[in-house]
C-alpha atoms as a PDB file:
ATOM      1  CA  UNK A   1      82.187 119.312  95.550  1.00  0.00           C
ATOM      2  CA  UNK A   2      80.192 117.864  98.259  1.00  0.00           C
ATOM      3  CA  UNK A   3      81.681 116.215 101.373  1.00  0.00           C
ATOM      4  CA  UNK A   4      80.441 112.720 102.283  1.00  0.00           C
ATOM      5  CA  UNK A   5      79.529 113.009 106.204  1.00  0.00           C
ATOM      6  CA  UNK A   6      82.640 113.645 107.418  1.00  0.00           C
ATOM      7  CA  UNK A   7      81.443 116.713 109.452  1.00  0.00           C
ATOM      8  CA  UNK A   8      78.505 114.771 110.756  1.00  0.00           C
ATOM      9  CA  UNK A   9      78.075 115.623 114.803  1.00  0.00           C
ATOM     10  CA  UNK A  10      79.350 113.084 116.762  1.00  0.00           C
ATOM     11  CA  UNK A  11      77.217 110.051 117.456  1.00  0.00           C
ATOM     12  CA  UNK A  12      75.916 107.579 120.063  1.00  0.00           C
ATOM     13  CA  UNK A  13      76.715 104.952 118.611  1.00  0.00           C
ATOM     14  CA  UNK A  14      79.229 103.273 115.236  1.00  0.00           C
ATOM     15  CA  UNK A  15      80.154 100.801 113.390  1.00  0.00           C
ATOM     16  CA  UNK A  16      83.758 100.681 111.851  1.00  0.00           C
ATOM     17  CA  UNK A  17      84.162  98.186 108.922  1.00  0.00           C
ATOM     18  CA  UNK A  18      87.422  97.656 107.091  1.00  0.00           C
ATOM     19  CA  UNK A  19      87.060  95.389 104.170  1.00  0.00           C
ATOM     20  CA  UNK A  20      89.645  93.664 101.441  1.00  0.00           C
ATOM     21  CA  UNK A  21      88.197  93.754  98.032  1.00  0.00           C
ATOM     22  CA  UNK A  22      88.705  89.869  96.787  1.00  0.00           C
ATOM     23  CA  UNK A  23      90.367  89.186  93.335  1.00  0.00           C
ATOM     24  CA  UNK A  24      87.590  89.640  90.662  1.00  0.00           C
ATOM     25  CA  UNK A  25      85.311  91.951  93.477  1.00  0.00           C
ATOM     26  CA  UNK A  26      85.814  95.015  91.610  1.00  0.00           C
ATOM     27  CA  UNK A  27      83.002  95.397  89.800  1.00  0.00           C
ATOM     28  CA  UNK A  28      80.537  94.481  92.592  1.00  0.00           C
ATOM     29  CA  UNK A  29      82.052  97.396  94.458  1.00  0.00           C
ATOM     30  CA  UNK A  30      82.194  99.870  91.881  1.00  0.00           C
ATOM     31  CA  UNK A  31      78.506  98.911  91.032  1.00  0.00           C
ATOM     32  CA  UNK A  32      77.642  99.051  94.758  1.00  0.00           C
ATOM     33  CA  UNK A  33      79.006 103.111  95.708  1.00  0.00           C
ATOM     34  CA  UNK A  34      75.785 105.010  92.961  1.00  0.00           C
ATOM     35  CA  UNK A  35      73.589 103.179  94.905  1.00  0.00           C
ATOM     36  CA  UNK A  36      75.286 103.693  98.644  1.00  0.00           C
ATOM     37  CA  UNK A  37      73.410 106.795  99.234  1.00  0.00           C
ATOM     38  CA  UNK A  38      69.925 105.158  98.523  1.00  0.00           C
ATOM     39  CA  UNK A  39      70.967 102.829 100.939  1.00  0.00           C
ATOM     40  CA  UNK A  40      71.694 105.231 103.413  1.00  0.00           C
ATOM     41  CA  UNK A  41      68.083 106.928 103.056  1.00  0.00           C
ATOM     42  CA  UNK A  42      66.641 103.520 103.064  1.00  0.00           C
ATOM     43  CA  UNK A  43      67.590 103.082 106.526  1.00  0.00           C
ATOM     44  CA  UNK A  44      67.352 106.463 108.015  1.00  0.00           C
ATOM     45  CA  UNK A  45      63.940 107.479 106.510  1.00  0.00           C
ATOM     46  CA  UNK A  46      62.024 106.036 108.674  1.00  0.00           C
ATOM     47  CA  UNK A  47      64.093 106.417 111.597  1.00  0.00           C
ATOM     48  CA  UNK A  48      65.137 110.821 111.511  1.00  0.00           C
ATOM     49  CA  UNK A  49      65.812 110.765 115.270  1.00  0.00           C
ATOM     50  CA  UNK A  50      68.708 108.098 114.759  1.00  0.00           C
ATOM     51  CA  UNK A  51      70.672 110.637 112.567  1.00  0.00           C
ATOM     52  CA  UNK A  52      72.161 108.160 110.250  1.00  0.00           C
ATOM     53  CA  UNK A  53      75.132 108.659 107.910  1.00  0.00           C
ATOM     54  CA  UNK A  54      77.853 106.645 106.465  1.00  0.00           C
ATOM     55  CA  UNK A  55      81.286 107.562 105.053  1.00  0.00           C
ATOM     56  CA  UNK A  56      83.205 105.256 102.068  1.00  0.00           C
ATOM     57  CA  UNK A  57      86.916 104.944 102.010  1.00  0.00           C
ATOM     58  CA  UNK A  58      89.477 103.834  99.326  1.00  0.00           C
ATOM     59  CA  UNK A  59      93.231 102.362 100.263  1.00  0.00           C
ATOM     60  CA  UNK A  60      95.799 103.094  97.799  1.00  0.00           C
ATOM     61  CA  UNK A  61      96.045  99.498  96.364  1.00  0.00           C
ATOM     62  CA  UNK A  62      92.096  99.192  96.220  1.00  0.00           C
ATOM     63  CA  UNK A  63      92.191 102.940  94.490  1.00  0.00           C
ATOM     64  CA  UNK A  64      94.180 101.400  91.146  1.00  0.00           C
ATOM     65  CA  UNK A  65      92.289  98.454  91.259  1.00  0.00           C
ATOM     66  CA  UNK A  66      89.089 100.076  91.431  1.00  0.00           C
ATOM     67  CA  UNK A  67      89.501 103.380  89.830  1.00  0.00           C
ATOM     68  CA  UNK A  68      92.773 103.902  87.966  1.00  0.00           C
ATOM     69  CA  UNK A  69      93.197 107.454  86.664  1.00  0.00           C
ATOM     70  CA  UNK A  70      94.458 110.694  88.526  1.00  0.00           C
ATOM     71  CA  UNK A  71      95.025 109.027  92.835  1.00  0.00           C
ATOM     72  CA  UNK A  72      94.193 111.760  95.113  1.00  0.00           C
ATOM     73  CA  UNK A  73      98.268 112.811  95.550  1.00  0.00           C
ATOM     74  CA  UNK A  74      97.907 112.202  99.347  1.00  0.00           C
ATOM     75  CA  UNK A  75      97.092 108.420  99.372  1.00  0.00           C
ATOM     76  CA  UNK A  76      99.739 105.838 100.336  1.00  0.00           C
ATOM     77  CA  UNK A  77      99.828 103.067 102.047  1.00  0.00           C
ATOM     78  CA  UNK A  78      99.540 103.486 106.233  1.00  0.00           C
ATOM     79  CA  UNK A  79     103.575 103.763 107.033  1.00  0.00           C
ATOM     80  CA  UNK A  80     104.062 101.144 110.368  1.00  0.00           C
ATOM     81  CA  UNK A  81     106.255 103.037 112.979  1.00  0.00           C
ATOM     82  CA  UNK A  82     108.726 101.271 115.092  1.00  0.00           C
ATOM     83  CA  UNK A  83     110.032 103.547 118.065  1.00  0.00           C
ATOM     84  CA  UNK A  84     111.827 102.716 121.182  1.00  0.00           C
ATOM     85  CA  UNK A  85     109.808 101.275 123.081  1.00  0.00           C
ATOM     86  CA  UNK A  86     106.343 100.891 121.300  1.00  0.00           C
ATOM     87  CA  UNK A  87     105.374  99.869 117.138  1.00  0.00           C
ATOM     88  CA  UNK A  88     102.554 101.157 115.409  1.00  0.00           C
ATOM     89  CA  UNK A  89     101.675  98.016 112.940  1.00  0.00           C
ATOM     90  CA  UNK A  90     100.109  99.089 109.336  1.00  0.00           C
ATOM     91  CA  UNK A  91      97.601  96.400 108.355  1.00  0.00           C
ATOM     92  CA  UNK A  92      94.796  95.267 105.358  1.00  0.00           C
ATOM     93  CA  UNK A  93      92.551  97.724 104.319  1.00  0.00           C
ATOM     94  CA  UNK A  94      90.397  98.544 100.983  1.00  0.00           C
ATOM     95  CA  UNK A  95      87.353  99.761 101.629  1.00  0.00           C
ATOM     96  CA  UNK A  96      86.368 101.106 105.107  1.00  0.00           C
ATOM     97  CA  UNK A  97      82.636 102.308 105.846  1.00  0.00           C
ATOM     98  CA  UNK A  98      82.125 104.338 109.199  1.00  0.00           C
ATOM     99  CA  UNK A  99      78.575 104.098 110.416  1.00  0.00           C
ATOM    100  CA  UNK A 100      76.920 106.609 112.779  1.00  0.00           C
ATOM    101  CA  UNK A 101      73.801 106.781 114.870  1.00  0.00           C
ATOM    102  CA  UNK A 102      72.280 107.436 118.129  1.00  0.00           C
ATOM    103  CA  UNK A 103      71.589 103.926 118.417  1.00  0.00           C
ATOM    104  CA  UNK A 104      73.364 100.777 117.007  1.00  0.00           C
ATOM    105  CA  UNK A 105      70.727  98.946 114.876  1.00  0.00           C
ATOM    106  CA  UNK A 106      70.718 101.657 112.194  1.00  0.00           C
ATOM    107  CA  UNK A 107      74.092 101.055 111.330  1.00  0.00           C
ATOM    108  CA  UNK A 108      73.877  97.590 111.717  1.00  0.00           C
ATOM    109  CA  UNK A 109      70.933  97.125 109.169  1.00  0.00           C
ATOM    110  CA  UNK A 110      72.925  99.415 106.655  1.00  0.00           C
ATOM    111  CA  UNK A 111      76.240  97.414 107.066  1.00  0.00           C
ATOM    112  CA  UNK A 112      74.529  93.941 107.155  1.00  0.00           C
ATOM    113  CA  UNK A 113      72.482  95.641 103.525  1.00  0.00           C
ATOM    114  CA  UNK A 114      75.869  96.573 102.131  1.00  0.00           C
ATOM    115  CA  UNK A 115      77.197  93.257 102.881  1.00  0.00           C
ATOM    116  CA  UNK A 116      74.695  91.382 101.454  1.00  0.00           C
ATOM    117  CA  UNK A 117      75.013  93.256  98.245  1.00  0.00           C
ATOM    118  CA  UNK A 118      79.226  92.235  98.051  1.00  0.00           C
ATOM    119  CA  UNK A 119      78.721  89.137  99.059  1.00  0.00           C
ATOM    120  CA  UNK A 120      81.784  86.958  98.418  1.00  0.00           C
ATOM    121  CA  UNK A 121      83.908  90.294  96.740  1.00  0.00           C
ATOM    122  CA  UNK A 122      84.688  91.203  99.893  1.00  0.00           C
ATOM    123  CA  UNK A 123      85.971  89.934 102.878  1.00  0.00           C
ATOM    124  CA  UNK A 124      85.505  91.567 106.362  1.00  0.00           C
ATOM    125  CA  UNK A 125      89.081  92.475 108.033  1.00  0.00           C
ATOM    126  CA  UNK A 126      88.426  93.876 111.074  1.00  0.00           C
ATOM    127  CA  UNK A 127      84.477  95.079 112.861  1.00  0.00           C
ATOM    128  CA  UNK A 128      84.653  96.963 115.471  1.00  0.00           C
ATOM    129  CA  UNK A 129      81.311  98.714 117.131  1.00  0.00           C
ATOM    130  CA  UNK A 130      81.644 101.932 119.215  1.00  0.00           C
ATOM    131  CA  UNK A 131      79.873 103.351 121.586  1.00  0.00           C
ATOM    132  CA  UNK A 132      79.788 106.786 123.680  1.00  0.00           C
ATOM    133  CA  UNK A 133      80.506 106.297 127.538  1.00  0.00           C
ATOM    134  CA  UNK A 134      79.227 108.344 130.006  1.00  0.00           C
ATOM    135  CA  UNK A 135      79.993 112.103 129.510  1.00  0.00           C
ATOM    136  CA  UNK A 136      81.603 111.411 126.204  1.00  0.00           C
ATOM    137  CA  UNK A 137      84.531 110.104 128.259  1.00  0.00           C
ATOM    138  CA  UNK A 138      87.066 106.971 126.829  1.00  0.00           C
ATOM    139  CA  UNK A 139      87.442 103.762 128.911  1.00  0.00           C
ATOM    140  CA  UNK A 140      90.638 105.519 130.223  1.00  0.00           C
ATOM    141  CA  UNK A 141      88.133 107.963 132.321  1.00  0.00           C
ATOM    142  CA  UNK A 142      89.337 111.007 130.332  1.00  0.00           C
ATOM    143  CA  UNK A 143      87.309 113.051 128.041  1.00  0.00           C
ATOM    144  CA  UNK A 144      87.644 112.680 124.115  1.00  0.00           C
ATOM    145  CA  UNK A 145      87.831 115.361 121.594  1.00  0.00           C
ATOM    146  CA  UNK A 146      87.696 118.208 123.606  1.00  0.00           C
ATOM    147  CA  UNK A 147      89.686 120.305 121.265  1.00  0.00           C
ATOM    148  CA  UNK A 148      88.012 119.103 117.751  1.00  0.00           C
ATOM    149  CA  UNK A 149      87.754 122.247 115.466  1.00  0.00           C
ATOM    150  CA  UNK A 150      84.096 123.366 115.149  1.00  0.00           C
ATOM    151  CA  UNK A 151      82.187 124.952 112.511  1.00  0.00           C
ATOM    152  CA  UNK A 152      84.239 126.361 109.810  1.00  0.00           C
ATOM    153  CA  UNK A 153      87.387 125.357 111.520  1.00  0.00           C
ATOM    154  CA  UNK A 154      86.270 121.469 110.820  1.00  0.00           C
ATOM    155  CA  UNK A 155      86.081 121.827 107.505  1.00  0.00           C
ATOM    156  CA  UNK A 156      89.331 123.472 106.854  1.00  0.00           C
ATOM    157  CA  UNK A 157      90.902 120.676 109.447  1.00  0.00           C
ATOM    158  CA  UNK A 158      89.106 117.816 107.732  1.00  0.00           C
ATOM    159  CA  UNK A 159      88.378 118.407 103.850  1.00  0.00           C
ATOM    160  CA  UNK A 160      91.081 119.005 100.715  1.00  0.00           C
ATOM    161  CA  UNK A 161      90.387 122.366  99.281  1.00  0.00           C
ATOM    162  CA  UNK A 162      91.260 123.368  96.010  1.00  0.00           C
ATOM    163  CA  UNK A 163      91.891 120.570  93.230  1.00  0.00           C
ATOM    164  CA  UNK A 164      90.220 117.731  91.307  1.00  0.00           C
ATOM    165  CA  UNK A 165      89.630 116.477  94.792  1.00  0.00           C
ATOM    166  CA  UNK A 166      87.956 118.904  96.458  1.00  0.00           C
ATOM    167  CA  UNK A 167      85.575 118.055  99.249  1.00  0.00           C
ATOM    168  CA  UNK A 168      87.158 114.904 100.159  1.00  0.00           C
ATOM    169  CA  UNK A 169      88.816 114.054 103.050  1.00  0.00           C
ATOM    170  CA  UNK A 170      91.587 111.721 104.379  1.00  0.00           C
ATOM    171  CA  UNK A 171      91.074 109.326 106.869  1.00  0.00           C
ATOM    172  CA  UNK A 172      93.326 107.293 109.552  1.00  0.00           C
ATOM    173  CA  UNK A 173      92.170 104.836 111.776  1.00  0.00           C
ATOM    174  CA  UNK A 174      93.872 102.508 114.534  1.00  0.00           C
ATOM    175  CA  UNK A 175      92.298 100.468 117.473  1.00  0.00           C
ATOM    176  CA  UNK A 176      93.668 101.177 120.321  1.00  0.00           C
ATOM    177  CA  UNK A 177      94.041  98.056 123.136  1.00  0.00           C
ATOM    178  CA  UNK A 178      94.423  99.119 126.624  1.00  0.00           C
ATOM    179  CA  UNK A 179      95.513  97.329 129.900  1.00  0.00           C
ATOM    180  CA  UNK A 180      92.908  98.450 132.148  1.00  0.00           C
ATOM    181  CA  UNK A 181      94.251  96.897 134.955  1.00  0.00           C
ATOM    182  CA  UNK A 182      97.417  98.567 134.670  1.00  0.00           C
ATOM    183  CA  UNK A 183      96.120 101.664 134.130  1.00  0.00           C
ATOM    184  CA  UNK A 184      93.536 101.776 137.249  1.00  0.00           C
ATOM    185  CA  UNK A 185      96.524 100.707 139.263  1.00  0.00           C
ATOM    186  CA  UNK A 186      98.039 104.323 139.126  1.00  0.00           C
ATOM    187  CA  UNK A 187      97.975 106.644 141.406  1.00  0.00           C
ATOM    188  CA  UNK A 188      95.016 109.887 139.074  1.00  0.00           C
ATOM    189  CA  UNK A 189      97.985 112.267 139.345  1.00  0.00           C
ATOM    190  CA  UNK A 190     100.195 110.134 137.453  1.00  0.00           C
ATOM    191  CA  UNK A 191      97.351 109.418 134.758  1.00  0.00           C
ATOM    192  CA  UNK A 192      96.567 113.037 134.330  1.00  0.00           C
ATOM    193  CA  UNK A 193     100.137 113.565 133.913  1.00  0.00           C
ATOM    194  CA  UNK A 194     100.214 110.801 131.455  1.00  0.00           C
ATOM    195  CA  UNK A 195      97.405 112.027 129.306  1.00  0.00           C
ATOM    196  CA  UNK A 196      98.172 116.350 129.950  1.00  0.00           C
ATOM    197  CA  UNK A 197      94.320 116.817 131.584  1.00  0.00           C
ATOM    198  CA  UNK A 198      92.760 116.518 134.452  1.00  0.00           C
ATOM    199  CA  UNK A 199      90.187 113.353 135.007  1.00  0.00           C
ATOM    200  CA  UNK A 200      87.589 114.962 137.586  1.00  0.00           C
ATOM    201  CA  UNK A 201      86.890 118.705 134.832  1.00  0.00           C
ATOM    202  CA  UNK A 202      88.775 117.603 131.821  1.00  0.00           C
ATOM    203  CA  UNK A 203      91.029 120.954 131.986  1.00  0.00           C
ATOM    204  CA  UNK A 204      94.235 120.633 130.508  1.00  0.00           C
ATOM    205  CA  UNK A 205      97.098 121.133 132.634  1.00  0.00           C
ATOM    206  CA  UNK A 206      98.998 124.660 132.006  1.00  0.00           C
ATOM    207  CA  UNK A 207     102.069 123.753 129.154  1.00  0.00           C
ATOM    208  CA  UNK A 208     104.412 124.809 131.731  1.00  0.00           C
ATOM    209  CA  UNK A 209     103.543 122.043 134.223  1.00  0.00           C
ATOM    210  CA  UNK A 210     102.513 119.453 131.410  1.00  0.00           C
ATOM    211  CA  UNK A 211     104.627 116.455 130.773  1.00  0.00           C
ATOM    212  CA  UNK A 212     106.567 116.983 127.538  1.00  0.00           C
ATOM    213  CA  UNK A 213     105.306 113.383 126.584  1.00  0.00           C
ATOM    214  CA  UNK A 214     101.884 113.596 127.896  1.00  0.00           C
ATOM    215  CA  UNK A 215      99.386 112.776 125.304  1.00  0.00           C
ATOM    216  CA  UNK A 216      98.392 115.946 124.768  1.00  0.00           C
ATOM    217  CA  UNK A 217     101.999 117.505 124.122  1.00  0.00           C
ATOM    218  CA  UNK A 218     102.393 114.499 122.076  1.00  0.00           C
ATOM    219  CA  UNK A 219      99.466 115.331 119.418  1.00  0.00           C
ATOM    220  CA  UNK A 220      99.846 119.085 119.242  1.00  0.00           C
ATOM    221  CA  UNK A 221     101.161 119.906 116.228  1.00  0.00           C
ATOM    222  CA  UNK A 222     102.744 123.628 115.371  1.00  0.00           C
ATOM    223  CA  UNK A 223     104.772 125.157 113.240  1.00  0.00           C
ATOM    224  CA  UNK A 224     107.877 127.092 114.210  1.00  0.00           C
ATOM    225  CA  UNK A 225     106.050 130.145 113.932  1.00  0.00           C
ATOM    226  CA  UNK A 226     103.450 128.657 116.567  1.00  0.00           C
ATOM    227  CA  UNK A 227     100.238 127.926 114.101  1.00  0.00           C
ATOM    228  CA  UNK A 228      98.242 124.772 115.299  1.00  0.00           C
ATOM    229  CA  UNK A 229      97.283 122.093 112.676  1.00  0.00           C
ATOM    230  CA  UNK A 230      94.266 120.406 114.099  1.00  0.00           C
ATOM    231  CA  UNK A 231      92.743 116.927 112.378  1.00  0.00           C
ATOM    232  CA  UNK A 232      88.940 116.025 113.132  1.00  0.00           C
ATOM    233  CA  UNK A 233      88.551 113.520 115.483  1.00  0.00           C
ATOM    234  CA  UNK A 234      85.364 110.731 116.083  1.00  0.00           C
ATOM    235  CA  UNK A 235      87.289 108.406 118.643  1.00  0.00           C
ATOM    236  CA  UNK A 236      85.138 105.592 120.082  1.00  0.00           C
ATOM    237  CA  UNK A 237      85.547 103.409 123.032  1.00  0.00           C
ATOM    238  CA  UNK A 238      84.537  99.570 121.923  1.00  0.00           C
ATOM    239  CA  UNK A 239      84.978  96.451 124.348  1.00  0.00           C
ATOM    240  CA  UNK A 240      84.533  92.579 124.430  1.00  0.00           C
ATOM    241  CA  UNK A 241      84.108  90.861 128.064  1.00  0.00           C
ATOM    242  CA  UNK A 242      84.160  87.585 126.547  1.00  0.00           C
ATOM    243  CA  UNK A 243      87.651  88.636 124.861  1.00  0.00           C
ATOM    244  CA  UNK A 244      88.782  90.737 128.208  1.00  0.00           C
ATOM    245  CA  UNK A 245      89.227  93.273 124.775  1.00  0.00           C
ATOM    246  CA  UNK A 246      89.190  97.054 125.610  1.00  0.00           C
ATOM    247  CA  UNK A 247      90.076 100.020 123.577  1.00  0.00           C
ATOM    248  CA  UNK A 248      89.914 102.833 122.069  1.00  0.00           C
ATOM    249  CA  UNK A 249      89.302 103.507 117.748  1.00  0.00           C
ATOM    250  CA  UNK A 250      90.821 105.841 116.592  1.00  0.00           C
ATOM    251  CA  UNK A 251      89.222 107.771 113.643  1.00  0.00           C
ATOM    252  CA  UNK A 252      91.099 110.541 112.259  1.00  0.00           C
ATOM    253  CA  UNK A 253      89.695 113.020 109.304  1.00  0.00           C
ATOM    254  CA  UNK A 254      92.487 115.540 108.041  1.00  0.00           C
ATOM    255  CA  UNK A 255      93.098 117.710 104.921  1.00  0.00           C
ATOM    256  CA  UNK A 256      96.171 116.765 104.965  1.00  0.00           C
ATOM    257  CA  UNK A 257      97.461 113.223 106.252  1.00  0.00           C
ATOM    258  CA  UNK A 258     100.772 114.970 106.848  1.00  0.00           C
ATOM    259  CA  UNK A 259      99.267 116.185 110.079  1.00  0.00           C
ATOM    260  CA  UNK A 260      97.702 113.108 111.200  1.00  0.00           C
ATOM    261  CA  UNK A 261     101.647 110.817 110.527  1.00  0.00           C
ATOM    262  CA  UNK A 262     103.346 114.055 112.298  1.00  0.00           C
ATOM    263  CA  UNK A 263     101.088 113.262 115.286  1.00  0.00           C
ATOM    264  CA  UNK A 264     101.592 109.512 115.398  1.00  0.00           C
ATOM    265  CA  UNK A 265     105.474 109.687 114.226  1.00  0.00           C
ATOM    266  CA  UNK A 266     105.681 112.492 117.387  1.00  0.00           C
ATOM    267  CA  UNK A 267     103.788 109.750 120.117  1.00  0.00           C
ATOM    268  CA  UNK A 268     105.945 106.660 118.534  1.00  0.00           C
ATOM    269  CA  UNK A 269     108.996 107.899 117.182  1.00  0.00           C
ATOM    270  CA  UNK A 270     110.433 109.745 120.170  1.00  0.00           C
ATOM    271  CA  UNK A 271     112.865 109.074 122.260  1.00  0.00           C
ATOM    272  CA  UNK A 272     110.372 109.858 125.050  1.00  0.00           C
ATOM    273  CA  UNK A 273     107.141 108.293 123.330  1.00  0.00           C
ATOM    274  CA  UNK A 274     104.059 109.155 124.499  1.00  0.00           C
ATOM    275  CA  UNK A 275     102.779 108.306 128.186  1.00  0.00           C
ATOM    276  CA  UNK A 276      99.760 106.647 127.114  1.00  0.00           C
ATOM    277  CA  UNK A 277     100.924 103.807 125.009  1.00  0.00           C
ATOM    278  CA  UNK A 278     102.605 102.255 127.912  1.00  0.00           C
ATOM    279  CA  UNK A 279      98.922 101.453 128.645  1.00  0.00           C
ATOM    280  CA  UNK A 280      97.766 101.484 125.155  1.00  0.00           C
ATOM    281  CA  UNK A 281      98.914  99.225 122.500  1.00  0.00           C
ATOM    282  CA  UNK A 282      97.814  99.625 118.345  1.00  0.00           C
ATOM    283  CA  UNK A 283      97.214  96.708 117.129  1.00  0.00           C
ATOM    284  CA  UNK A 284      95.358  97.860 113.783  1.00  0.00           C
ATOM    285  CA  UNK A 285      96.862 100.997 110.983  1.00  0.00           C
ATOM    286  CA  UNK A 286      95.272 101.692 107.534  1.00  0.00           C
ATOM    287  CA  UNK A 287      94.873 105.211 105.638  1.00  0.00           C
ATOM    288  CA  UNK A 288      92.062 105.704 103.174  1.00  0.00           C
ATOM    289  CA  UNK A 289      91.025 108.901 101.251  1.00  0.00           C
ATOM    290  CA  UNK A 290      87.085 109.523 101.239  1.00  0.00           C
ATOM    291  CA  UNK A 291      86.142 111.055  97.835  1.00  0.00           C
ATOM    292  CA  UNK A 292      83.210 113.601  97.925  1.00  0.00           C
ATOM    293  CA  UNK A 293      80.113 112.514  97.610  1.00  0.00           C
ATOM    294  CA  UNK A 294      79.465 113.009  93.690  1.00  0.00           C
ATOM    295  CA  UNK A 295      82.375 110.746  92.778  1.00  0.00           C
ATOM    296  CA  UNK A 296      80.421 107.885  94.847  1.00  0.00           C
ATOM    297  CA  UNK A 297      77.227 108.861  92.392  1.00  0.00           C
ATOM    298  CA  UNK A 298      79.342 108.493  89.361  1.00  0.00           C
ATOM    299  CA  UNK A 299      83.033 106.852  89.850  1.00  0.00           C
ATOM    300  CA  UNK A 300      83.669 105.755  86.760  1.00  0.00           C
ATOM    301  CA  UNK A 301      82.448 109.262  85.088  1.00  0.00           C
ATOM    302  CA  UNK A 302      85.191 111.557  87.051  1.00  0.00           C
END
């Protein structure tokens, strides 16, 4: 089966939409996904250097509602986490649509086309537009995704294999508020320590000298024999200076969600949680599972 564009390179620019399908809305949506990737080409034909794609994602209670049949068997509900010190909050979410291009209007046109097509069988949860800031850095000053699995790897990290779903991909997002001030306010050896790199070259500090609950020893996941799971990341930074709003989305793909909860249940869970939510605070969780491409041509017909 063919993935949506889950692999696609990362972007300039996106759009992150999470949408509630309204009682009675079903039908406009299941009408809508044959003619998303039409959409899609609509948009980007005339505009190849923007790169345009767009992923769809389900949520378990819009999967029933929309679908019914045989649920992809990794799709539940995003589980809220309530550690120590810190509480990751799970929150609405049917249908999410991430939008990439080099530039912003793209995906705006596509999502304000989609929109326009639901009308009132949707409502719009949360909007949130990314963009890439300086050398792909995060408004924390560090470097993002520097250990994404390339290439083959990606795929293996990001898509199911085998089975009746095959080519899809599962998908967990959170926005991420941080207190800038704060953060700025420490001394850079306390930040690197916080997030397990360094801020001037982005090289991570040796795991003898990293902080067991630095960022990065929070999200590395192994097994006892020492084998790495790795999810595939597209984080954006996004801000508001009217709102005094600025964060971080988190966008997760993963073959597994397994991987993805053992991260987050590892950085909230703990009785040493990790560094950087002392700075950064979730205020948004949802899970969706993004079906392959053909099942968007033809969802009823599976």
């Amino acid at each position: 089966m063919t993935p949506q564009a889950v692999l696609a390179p990362l972007s300039e620019s996106a759009m992150f939409l999470t949408l509630t399908v309204e009682p009675g809305g079903e039908a406009a949506v299941r009408d809508l996904l044959p003619d998303l990737a039409g959409m899609v080409r609509s948009v980007a034909f005339p505009l190849p250097g923007e790169h345009l794609t767009a992923v769809t994602g389900f949520g378990s209670a819009a999967w029933d509602r929309l679908f019914g049949g045989p649920r992809p068997p990794g799709l539940h509900p995003f589980r809220a986490l309530a550690g120590p010190r810190h509480h990751a909050p799970a929150t609405p979410g049917d249908l999410f649509l991430h939008l990439r291009a080099t530039r912003l209007y793209p995906c705006f046109e596509l999502a304000r086309r989609i929109a326009t097509r639901l009308g009132d069988a949707v409502s719009v949860y949360d909007e949130t537009v990314g963009f890439r800031y300086f050398d792909r850095r995060d408004l924390l000053g560090y470097v993002d995704g520097t250990e994404n699995p390339t290439d083959a790897a990606a795929g293996a990290a990001a898509l199911v294999g085998d089975g009746p779903f095959s080519g899809g991909s599962y998908l967990i997002v959170q926005k991420y508020l941080h207190d800038l001030a704060k953060w700025t306010s420490m001394p850079v050896e306390e930040r690197d320590r916080s997030v397990g790199r360094h801020l001037a070259d982005d090289v991570e500090i040796p795991d003898a000298q990293k902080a067991p609950d630095s960022h990065v020893a929070r999200t590395t996941i192994e097994d006892a024999d020492g084998t790495e799971h790795k999810i595939l990341r597209d984080n954006m930074p996004f801000g508001s200076i009217a709102r005094g709003e600025y964060g971080t989305y988190f966008c997760g793909y993963a073959a597994d969600p397994a991987v993805t909860e053992r991260m987050l249940e590892r950085m909230f869970l703990a009785d040493q949680p990790d560094r950087l939510l002392d700075v950064s605070t979730a205020v948004t969780g949802s899970l969706f599972f993004v079906p392959p491409a053909e099942f968007l041509d033809d969802p009823m017909g599976r």
